[in-house]
Structure formats: structure tokens, C-alpha cells
Protein backbone atom coordinates (compact mmCIF):
# COMPACT_ATOMS: atom_id res chain seq x y z
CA UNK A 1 41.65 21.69 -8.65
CA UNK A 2 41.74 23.61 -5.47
CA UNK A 3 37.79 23.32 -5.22
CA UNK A 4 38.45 19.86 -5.50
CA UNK A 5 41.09 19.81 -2.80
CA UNK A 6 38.95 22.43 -0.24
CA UNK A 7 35.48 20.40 -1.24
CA UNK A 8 37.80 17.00 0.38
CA UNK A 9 39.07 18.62 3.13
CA UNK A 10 35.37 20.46 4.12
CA UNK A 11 33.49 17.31 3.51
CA UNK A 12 36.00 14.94 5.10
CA UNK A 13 35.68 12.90 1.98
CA UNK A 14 38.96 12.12 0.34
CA UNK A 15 38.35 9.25 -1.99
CA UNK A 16 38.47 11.47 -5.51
CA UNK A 17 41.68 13.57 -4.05
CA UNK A 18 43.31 10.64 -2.88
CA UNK A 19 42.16 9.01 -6.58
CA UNK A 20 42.93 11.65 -9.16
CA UNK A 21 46.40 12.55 -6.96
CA UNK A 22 47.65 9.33 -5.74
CA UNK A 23 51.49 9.42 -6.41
CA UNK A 24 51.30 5.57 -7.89
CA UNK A 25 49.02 4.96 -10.94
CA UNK A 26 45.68 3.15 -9.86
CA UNK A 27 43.31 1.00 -12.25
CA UNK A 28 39.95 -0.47 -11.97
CA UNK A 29 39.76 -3.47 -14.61
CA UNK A 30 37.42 -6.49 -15.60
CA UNK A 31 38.73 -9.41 -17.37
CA UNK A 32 42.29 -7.63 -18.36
CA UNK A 33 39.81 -4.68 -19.98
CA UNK A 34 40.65 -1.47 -18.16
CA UNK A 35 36.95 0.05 -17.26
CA UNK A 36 38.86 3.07 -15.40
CA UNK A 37 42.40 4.80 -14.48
CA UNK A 38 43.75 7.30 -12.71
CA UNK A 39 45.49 10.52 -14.19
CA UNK A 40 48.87 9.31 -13.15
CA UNK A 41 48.63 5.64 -14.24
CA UNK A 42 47.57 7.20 -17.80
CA UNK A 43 50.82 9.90 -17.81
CA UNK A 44 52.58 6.46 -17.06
CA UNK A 45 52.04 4.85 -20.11
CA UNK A 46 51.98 8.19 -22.04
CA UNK A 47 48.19 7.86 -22.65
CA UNK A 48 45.33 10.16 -22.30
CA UNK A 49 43.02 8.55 -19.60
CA UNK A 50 40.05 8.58 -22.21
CA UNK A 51 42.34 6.61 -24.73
CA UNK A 52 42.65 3.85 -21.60
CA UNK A 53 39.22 3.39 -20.32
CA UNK A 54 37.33 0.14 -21.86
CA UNK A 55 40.48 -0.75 -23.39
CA UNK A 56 42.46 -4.04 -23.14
CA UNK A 57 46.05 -4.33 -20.80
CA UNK A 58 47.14 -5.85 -24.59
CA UNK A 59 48.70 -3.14 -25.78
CA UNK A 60 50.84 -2.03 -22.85
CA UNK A 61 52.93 -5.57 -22.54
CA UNK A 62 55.86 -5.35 -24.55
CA UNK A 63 54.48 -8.68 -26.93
CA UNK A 64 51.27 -10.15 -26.66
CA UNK A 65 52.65 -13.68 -26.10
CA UNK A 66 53.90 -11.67 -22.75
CA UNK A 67 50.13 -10.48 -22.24
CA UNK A 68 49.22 -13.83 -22.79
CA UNK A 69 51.79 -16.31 -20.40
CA UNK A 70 51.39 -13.77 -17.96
CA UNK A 71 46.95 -14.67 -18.03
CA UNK A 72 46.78 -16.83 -14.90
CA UNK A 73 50.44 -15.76 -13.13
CA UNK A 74 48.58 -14.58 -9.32
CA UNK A 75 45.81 -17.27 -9.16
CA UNK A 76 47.13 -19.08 -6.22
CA UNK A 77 48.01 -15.40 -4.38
CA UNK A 78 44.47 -14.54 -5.17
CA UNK A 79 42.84 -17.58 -4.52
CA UNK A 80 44.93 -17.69 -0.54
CA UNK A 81 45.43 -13.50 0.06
CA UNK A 82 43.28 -11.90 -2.22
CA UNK A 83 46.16 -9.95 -3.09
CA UNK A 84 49.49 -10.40 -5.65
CA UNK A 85 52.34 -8.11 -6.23
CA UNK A 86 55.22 -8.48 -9.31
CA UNK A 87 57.67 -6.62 -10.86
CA UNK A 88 57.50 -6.86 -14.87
CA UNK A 89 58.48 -4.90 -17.61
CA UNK A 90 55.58 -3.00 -19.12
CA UNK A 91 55.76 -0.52 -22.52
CA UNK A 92 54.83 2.81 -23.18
CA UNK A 93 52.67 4.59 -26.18
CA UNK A 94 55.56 5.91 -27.33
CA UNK A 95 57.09 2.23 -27.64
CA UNK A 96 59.67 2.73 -24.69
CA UNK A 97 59.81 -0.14 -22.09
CA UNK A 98 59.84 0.09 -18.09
CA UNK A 99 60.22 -1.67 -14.80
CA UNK A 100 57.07 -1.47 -12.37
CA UNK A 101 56.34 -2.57 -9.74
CA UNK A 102 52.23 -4.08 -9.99
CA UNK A 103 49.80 -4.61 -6.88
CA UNK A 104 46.62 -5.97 -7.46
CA UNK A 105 43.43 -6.85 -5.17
CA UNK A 106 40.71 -8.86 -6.55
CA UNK A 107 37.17 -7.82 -5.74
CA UNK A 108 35.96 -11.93 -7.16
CA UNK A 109 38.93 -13.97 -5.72
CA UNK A 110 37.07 -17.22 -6.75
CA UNK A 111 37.92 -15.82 -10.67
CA UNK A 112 41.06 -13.25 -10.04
CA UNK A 113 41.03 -11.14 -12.70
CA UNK A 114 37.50 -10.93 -13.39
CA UNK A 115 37.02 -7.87 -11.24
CA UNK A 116 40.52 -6.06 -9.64
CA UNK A 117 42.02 -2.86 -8.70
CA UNK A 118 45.67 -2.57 -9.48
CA UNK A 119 48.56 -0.16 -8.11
CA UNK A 120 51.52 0.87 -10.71
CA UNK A 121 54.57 2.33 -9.83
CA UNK A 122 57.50 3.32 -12.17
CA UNK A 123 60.78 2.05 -11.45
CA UNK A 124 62.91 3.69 -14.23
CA UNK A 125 64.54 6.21 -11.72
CA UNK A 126 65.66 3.63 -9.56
CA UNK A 127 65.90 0.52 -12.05
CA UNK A 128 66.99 0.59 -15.64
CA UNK A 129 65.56 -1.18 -18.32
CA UNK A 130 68.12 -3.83 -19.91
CA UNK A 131 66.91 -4.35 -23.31
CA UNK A 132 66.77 -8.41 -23.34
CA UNK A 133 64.95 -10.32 -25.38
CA UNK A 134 61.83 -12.45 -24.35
CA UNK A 135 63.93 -16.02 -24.09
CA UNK A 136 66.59 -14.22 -22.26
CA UNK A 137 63.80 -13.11 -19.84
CA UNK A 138 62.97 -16.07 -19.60
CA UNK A 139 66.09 -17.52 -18.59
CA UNK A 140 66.57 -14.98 -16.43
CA UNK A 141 63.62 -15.69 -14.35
CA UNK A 142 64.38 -19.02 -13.82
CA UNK A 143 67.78 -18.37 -12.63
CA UNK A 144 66.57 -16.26 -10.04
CA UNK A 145 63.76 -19.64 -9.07
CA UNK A 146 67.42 -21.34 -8.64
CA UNK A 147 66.58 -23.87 -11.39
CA UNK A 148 69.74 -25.46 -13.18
CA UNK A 149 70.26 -24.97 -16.71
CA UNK A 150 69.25 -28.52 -17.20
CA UNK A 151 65.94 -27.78 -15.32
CA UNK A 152 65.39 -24.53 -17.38
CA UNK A 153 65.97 -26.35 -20.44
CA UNK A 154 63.33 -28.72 -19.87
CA UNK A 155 60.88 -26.08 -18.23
CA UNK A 156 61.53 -23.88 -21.67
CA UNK A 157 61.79 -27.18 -24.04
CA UNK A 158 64.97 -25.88 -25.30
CA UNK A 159 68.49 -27.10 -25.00
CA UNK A 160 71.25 -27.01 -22.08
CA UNK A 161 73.14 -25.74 -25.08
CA UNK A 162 70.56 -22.68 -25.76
CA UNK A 163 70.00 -22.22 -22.16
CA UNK A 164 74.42 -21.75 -22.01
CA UNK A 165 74.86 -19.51 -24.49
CA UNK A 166 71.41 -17.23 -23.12
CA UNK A 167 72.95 -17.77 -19.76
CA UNK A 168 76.17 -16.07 -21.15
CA UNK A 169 74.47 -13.36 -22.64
CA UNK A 170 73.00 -12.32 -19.83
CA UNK A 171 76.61 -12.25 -18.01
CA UNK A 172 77.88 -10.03 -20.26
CA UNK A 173 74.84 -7.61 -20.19
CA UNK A 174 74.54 -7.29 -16.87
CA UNK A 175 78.78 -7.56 -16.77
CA UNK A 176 78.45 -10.33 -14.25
CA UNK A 177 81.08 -12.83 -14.17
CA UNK A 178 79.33 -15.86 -12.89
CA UNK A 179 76.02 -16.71 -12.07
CA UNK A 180 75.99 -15.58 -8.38
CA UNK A 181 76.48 -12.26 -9.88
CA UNK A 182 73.52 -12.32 -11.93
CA UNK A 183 71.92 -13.61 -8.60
CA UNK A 184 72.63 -10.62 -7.06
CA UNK A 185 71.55 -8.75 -10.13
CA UNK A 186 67.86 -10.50 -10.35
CA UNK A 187 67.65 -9.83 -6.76
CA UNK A 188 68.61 -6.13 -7.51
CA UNK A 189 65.47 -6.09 -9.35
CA UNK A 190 62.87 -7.76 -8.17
CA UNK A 191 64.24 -11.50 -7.17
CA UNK A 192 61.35 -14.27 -7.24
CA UNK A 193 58.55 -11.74 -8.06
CA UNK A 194 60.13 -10.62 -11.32
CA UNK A 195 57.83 -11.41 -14.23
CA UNK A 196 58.37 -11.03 -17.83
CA UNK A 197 57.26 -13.61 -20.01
CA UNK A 198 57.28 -16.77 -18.18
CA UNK A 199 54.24 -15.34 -16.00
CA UNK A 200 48.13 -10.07 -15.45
């Protein structure tokens, strides 16, 4: 390591040091396969970097109906900045699930996720993980879009009843006692760009 370090600093050449040592986890991917990552993207998830590389994102999305919904969620960032940023909740080897916070550039912005480079960062020091289940997720996503629960039962093809009783779920797990408090909650962690299953 410290030939590494003295070899960047002598040659003026930092791309491996700032690589291997970046404090966020980096990852080079092609079509949602991940061709390379960084060591602290791998200590992230709990994985060796060898058990990563040329490797789907499947198994690190808590379901993979949320791998799935989430396929085509930064196309129109892409498409206009070449760039996208979310907050989602990812899960570990070890079967434990987090908050990060995603960044991703697209080297083929025509087709986003063809070719990309993506920053991680954990959020579990800062942000806890409520354990809610995919439809409350849901729900609570499209509260924070400001969409009635009429509107989010029709976007989720599910009754205003179901959409109630999620909606009251959520108020008592994030002890809110209306819904400007789970506003304030949503925007607590994340606001619009929180993604979960109703989305990389």
C-alpha cells in the first residue's frame, strides 16, 4: 500500500489511489452486470470484490421485482444530463438492508445503462432503515410526489381503502400524526429522489 501511495504521489498519477481509496464505493457496470468495483463499494455490501465483478446488481436489491421496476427509473436524467442521482434501499450479503445514496454517469447516454460508472454511499449512520414492506414503499413514494390517495390508488391499481390503511401504517412507524409529518419524514430521507420499488 504505501508503494502504491509514494508510486501516485512520484508519478503525479492518482487515478488507482483515488480508485482503490475513494471514501464512497465506485462501480464500473454494463447492462446492470457489474464488470468492476472498488474495495469499498465491495466492504459495502459485505462482498469480496472478486465475488462482485461480472456479476448482476440482482442480488443486492432487496426483491427482484425492486431490481426490476427500478430498470428504466434515470432515462430521462440520462438522456438530458448524462447524469442521475437517488436514494434507495439496497441489501447486504449478509441479508441486512440500507439507505444509499446512488450517482451514476453514463458513458452511452443514447442507452443509459448500457455502459455507467456509479458512486455509493452508505447512509445507515445518518439514516435508519425502517423495515417497510414493498407496497408501503410504494405508498410512501408517492406521498412524497404529493399524489392523493385517490391518485396513488389508481397509479398502484389498488384501492383508496388499501392506500388508507398503508397510509396509516406508515404514521404509526414513522410516529407521525398526519401526513405533513410523514412529509417531513420522506423529506428527511431523501424527498422526490427516494426510490424503492416504484423506480438501476
Amino acid at each position: 500500500m504505501e508503494n502504491l501511495i509514494s508510486d501516485a504521489y512520484d508519478s503525479g498519477d492518482f487515478t488507482k489511489l483515488i480508485y482503490e481509496f475513494a471514501p464512497v464505493g465506485l462501480v464500473v457496470t454494463e447492462s446492470r452486470v457489474i464488470r468492476d468495483c472498488n474495495p469499498t463499494f465491495a466492504h459495502m455490501f459485505r462482498y469480496n470484490a472478486s465475488e462482485l465483478r461480472d456479476q448482476s446488481f440482482a442480488p443486492l436489491y432487496p426483491t427482484q421485482e425492486e431490481f426490476v421496476n427500478i430498470r428504466h427509473r434515470g432515462d430521462k436524467d440520462f438522456r438530458e444530463n448524462n447524469s442521475y442521482w437517488d436514494e434507495r434501499v439496497m441489501m447486504r450479503k449478509t441479508g441486512e438492508l440500507f439507505w444509499c445514496r446512488v450517482r451514476g454517469h453514463s458513458f452511452t447516454p443514447d442507452d443509459p445503462i448500457r455502459r455507467a460508472v456509479w458512486s455509493f454511499a452508505d447512509l445507515s449512520d445518518t439514516r435508519p432503515y425502517y423495515p417497510l414492506t414493498r407496497r408501503e414503499r410504494e405508498v410512501f413514494t408517492l406521498i412524497g410526489e404529493g399524489k392523493t390517495s385517490k391518485e396513488i390508488a389508481i397509479s398502484l391499481g389498488i384501492s383508496h381503502r388499501t392506500v388508507e390503511v398503508h397510509r396509516s401504517r406508515l404514521l404509526k412507524k414513522f410516529r407521525a400524526s398526519n401526513t405533513a409529518g410523514l412529509f417531513q419524514s420522506l423529506v428527511s430521507i431523501g424527498g422526490e429522489r427516494v426510490v424503492s420499488s416504484v423506480g438501476h
